[in-house]
C-alpha atoms as a PDB file:
ATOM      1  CA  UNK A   1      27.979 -24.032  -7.771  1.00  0.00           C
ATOM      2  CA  UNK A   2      27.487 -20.275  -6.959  1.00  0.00           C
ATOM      3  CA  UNK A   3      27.206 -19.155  -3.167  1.00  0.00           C
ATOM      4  CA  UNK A   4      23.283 -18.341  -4.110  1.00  0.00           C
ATOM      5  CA  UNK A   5      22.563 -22.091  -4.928  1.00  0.00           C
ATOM      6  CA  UNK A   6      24.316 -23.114  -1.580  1.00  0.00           C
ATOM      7  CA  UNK A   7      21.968 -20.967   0.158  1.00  0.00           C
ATOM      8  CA  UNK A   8      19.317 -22.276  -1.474  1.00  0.00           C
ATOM      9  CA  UNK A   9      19.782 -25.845  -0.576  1.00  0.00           C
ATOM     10  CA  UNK A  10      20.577 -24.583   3.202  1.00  0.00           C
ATOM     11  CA  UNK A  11      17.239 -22.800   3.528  1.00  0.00           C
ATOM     12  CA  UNK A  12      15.368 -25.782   1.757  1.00  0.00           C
ATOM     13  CA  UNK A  13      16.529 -28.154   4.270  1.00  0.00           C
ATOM     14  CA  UNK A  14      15.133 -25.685   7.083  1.00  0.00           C
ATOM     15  CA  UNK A  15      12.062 -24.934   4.986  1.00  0.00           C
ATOM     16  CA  UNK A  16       8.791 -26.012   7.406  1.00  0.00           C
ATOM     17  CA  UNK A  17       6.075 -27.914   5.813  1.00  0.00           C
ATOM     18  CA  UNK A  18       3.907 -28.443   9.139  1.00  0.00           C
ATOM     19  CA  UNK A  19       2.413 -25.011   8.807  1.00  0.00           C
ATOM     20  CA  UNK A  20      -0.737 -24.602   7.903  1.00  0.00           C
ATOM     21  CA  UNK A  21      -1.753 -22.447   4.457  1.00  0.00           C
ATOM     22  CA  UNK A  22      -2.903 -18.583   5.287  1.00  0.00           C
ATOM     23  CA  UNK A  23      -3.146 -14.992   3.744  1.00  0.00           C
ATOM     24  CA  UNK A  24      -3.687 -11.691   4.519  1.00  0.00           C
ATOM     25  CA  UNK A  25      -6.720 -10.888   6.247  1.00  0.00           C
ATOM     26  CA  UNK A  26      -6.185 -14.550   8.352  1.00  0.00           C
ATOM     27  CA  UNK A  27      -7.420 -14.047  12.163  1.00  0.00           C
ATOM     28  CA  UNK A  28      -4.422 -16.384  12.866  1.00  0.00           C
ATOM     29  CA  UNK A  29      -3.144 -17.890  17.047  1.00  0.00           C
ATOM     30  CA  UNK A  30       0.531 -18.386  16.633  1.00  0.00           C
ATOM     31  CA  UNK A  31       1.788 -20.474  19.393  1.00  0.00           C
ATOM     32  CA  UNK A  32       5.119 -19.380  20.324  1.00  0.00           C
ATOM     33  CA  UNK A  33       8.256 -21.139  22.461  1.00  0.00           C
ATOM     34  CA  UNK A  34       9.352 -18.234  25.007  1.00  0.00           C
ATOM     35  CA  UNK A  35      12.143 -19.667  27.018  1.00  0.00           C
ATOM     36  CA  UNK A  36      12.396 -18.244  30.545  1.00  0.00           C
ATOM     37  CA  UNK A  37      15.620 -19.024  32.206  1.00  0.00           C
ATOM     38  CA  UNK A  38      15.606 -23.405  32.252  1.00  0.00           C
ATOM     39  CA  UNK A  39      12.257 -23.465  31.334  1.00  0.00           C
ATOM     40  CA  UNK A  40      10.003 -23.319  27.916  1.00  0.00           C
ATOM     41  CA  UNK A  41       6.745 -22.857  27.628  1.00  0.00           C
ATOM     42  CA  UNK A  42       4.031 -21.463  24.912  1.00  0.00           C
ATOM     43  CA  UNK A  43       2.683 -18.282  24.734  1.00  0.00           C
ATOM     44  CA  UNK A  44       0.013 -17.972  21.674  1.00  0.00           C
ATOM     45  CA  UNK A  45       0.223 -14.358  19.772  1.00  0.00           C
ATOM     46  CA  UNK A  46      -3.726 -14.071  18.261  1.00  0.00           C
ATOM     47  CA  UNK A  47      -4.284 -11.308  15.658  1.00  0.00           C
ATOM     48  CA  UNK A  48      -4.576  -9.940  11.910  1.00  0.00           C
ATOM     49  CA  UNK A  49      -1.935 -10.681   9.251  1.00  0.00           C
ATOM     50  CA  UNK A  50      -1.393  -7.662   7.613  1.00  0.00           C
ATOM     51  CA  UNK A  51       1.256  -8.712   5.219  1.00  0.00           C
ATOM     52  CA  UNK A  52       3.781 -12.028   4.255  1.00  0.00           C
ATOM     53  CA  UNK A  53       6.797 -12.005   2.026  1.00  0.00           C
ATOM     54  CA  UNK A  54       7.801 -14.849   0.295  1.00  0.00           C
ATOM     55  CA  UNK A  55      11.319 -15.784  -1.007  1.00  0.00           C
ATOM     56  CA  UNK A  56      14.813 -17.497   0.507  1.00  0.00           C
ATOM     57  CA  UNK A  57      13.960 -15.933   3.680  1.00  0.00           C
ATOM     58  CA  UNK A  58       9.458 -15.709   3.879  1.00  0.00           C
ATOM     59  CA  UNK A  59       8.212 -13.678   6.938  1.00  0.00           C
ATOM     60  CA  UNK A  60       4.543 -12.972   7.745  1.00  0.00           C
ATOM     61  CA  UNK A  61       3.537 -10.079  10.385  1.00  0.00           C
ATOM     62  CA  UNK A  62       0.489 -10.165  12.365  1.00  0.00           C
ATOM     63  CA  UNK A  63      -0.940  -7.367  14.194  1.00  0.00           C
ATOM     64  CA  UNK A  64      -3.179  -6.997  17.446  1.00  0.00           C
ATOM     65  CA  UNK A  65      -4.652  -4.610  20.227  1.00  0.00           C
ATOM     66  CA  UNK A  66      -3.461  -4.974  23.326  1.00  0.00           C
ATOM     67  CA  UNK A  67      -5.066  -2.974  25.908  1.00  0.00           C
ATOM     68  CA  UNK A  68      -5.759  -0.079  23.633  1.00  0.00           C
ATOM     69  CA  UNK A  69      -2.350  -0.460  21.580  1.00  0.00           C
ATOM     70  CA  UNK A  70      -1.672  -1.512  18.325  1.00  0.00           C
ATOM     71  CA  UNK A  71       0.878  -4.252  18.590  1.00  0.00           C
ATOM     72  CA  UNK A  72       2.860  -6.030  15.635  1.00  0.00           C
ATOM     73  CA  UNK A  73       4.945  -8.565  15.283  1.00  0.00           C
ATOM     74  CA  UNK A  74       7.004  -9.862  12.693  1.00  0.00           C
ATOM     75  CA  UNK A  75       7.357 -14.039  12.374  1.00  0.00           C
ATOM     76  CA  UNK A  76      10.251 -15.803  10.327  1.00  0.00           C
ATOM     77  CA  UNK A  77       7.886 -18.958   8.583  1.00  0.00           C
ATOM     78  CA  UNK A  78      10.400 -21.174   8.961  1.00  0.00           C
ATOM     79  CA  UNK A  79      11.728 -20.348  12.520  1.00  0.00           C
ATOM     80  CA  UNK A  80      11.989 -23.045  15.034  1.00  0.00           C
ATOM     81  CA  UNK A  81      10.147 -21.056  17.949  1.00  0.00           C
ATOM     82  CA  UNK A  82       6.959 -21.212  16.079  1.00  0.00           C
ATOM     83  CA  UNK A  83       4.952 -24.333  17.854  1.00  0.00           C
ATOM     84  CA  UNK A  84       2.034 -24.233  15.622  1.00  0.00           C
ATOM     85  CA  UNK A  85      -0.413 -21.899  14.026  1.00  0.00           C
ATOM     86  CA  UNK A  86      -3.662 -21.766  13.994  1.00  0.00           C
ATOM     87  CA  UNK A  87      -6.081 -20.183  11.439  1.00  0.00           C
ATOM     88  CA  UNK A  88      -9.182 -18.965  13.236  1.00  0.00           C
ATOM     89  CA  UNK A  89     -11.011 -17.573  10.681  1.00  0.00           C
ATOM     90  CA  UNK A  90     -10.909 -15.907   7.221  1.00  0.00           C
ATOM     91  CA  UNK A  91     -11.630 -12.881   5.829  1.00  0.00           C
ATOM     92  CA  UNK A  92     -12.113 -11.344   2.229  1.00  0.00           C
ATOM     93  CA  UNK A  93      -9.679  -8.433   1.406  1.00  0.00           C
ATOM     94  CA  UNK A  94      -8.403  -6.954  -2.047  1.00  0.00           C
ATOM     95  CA  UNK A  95      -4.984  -6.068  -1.038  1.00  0.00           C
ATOM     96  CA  UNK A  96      -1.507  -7.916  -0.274  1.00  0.00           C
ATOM     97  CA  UNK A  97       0.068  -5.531   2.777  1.00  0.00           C
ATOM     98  CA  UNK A  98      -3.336  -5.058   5.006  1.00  0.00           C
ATOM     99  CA  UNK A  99      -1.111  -1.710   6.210  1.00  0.00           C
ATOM    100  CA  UNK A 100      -4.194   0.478   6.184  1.00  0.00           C
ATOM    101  CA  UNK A 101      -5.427  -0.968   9.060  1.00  0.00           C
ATOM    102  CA  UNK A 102      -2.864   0.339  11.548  1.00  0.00           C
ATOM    103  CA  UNK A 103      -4.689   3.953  11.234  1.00  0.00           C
ATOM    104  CA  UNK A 104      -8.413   2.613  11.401  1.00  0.00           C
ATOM    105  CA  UNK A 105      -9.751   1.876  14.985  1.00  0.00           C
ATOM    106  CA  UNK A 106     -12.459  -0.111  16.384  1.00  0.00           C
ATOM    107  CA  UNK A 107     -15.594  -1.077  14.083  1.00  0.00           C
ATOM    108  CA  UNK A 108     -13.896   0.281  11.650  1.00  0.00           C
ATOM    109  CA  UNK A 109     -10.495  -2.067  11.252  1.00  0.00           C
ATOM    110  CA  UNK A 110     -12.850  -4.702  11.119  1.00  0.00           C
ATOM    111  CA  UNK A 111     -12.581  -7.348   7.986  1.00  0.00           C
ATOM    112  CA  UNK A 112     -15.616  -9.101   5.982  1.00  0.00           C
ATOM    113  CA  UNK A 113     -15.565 -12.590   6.793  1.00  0.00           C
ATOM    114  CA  UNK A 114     -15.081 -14.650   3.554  1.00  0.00           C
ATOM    115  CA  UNK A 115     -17.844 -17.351   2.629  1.00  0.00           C
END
């Protein structure tokens, strides 16, 4: 067995299934574990995803405005601080990587809701 085959059977073992389905263009609420000192609690992260990559190791990025700035974050799929995600609504866009959107602002970076 080849050292790529063990890592695949590692990763498939940590591979979540609890997740709900999503794309670019998603308005998604990712509920997140932040662990402050002895305690945990959840702090949700609402926005656009602009992007996911799939493979051994799939990653999705969602973006927001946070008091006037542009804010991104980048989310392992399969990483144990993610709660829960919520998909809020759905919108209809022709591309994979949504990256256009970091130089639009206001009305403009909005998305057509998908029927």
């Amino acid at each position: 067995m080849s050292n790529s085959q063990v890592i695949e059977k590692l990763l498939a073992k940590a591979k979540r299934t609890d997740l709900p389905s999503f794309a670019p263009g998603d308005t998604v609420r990712v509920h997140v574990k932040i662990k402050e000192g002895d305690k945990e609690r959840l702090q949700a992260f609402e926005g656009v995803v602009i992007g996911k990559s799939n493979g051994l190791q799939p990653s999705f990025t969602v973006r927001k405005i946070s008091f006037g700035q542009g804010v991104e974050r980048i989310f392992p799929t399969n990483s144990k601080v993610i709660d829960k995600i919520e998909v809020l609504r759905s919108a209809k866009v022709r591309r994979a990587k949504l990256y256009y959107l970091r130089a639009l602002r206001g009305k403009a970076a909005r998305l057509k809701e998908a029927e």
